[in-house]
Protein backbone atom coordinates (compact mmCIF):
# COMPACT_ATOMS: atom_id res chain seq x y z
CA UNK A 1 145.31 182.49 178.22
CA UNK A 2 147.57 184.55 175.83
CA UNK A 3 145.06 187.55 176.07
CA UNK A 4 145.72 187.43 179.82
CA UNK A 5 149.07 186.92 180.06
CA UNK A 6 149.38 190.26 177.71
CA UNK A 7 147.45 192.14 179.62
CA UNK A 8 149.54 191.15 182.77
CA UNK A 9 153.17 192.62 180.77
CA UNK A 10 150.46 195.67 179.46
CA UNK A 11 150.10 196.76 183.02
CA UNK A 12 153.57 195.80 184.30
CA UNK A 13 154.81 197.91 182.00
CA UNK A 14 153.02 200.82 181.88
CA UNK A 15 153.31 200.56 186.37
CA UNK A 16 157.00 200.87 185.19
CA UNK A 17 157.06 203.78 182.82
CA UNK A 18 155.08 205.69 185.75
CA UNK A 19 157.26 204.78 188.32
CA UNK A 20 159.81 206.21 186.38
CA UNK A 21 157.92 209.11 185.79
CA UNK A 22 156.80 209.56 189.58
CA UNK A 23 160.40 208.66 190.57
CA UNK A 24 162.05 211.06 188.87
CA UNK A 25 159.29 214.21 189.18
CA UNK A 26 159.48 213.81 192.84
CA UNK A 27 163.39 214.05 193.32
CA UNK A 28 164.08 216.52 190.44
CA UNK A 29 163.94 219.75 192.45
CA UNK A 30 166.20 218.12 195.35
CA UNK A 31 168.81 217.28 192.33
CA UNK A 32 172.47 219.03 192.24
CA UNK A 33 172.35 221.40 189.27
CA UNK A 34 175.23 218.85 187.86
CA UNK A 35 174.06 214.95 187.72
CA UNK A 36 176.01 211.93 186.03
CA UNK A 37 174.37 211.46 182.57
CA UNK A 38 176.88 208.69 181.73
CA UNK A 39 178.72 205.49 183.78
CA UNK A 40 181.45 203.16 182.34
CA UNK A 41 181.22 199.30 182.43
CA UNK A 42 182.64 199.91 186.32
CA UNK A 43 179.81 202.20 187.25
CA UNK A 44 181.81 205.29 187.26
CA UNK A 45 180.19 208.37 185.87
CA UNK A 46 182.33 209.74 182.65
CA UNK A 47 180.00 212.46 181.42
CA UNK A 48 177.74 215.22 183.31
CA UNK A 49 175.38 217.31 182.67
CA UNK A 50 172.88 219.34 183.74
CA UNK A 51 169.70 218.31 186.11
CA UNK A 52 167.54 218.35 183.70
CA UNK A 53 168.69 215.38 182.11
CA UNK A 54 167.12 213.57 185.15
CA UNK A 55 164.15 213.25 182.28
CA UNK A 56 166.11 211.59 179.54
CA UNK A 57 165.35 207.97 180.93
CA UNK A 58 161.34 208.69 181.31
CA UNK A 59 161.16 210.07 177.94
CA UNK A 60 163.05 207.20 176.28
CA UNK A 61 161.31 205.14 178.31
CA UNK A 62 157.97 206.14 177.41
CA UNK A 63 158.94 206.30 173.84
CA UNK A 64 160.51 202.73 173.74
CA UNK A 65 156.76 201.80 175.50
CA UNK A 66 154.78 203.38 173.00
CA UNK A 67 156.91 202.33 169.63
CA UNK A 68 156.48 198.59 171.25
CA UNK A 69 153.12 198.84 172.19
CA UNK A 70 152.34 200.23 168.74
CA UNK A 71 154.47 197.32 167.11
CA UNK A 72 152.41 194.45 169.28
CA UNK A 73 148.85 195.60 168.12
CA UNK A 74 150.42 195.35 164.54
CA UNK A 75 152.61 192.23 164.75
CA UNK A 76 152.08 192.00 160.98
CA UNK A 77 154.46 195.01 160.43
CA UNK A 78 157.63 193.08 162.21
CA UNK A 79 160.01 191.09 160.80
CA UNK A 80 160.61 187.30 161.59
CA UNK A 81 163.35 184.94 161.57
CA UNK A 82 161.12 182.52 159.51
CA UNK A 83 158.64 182.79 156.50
CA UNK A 84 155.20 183.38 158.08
CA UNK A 85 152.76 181.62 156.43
CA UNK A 86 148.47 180.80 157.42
CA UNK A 87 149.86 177.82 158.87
CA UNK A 88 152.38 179.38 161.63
CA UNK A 89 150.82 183.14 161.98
CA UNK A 90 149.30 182.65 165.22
CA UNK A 91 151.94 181.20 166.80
CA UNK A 92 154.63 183.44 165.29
CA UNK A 93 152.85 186.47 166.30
CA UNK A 94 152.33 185.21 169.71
CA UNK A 95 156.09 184.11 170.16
CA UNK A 96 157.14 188.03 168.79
CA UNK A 97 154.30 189.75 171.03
CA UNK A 98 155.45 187.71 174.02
CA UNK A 99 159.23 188.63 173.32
CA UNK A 100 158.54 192.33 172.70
CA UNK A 101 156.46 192.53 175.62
CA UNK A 102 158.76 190.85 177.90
CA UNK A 103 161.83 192.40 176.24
CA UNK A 104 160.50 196.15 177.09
CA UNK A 105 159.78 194.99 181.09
CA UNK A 106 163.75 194.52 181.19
CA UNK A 107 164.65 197.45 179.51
CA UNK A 108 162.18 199.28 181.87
CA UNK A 109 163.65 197.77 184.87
CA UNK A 110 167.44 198.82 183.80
CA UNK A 111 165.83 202.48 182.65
CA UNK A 112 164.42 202.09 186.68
CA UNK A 113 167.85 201.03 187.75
CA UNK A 114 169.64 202.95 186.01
CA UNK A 115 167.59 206.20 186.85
CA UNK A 116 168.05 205.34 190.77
CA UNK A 117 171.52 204.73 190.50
CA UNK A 118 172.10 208.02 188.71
CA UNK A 119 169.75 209.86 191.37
CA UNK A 120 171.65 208.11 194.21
CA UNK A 121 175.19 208.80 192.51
CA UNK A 122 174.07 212.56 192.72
CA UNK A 123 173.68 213.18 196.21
CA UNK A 124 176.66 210.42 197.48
CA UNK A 125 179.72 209.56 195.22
CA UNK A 126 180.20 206.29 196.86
CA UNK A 127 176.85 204.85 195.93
CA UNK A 128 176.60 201.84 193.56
CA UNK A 129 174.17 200.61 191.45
CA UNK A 130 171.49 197.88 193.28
CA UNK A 131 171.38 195.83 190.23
CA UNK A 132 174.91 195.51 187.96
CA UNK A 133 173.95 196.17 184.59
CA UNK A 134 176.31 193.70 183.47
CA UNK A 135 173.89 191.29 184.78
CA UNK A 136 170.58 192.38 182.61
CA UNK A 137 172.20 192.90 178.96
CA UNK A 138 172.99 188.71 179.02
CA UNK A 139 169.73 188.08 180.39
CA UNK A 140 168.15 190.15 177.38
CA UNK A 141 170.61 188.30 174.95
CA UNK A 142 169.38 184.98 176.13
CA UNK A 143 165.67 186.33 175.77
CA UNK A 144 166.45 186.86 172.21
CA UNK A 145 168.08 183.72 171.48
CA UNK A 146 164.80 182.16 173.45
CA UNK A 147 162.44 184.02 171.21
CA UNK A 148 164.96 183.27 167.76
CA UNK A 149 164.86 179.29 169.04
CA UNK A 150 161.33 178.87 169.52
CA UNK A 151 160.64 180.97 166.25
CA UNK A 152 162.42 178.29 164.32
CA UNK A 153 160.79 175.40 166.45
CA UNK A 154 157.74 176.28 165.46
CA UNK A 155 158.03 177.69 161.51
């Protein structure tokens, strides 16, 4: 079932990093020259620069999804909350797979939001973002604390 359910956040995430990709490729040469390359916690833009950094979010994306994808095929290499031992191995390394997995689909989705918002923001000042980043940095805290919890649940 594990093997399966990675597989599922595998190709959810890599859909993701394309999209962003394919998003992004297909607007560029319909960007201003000047874009928003910065917003404040209101979702005003504070710094700009030029179009082409329309391709920082792909390339940190795709770097953030190929550090974590290297990490998850050696979960030995990460650090843990809790001692691992031959006892709780299995069930350590599926908690931190699980939780690195699931951690980069959010950051991928705000990269995706963030990337649209930014796009949108360039072609009509009055545009706002569809998904208030507010709203996904406590849902990635709470992830954490899940994946902390049930690391020390199951030591």
């Amino acid at each position: 079932m594990e093997g399966i359910i990675f597989t599922v956040f595998d190709i959810l995430n890599l859909v993701l990093v394309l999209l962003l990709w394919i998003f992004t490729l297909k607007i560029y040469k319909k960007l201003p020259e000047k874009i928003p390359t910065h917003f404040d916690f209101q979702g005003k833009p504070d710094h700009f620069g030029s179009k082409k950094y329309a391709f920082f979010m792909p390339a940190i994306g795709l770097g953030i999804f190929i550090l974590l994808t290297f990490l998850t095929q050696h979960p030995e290499s990460a650090n843990y909350p809790v001692e691992i031992t031959k006892a709780n191995y299995e069930i350590q390394y599926f908690i931190m797979i699980l939780f690195v997995k699931w951690l980069l689909f959010l950051v991928l989705l705000l990269f995706l939001n963030i990337q649209d918002y930014t796009i949108r923001y360039s072609f009509n000042a009055d545009s706002k973002a569809r998904v208030p980043i507010l709203i996904v940095l406590p849902v990635i805290f709470i992830s954490l604390m899940v994946a902390l919890i049930s690391a020390y649940i199951y030591k």
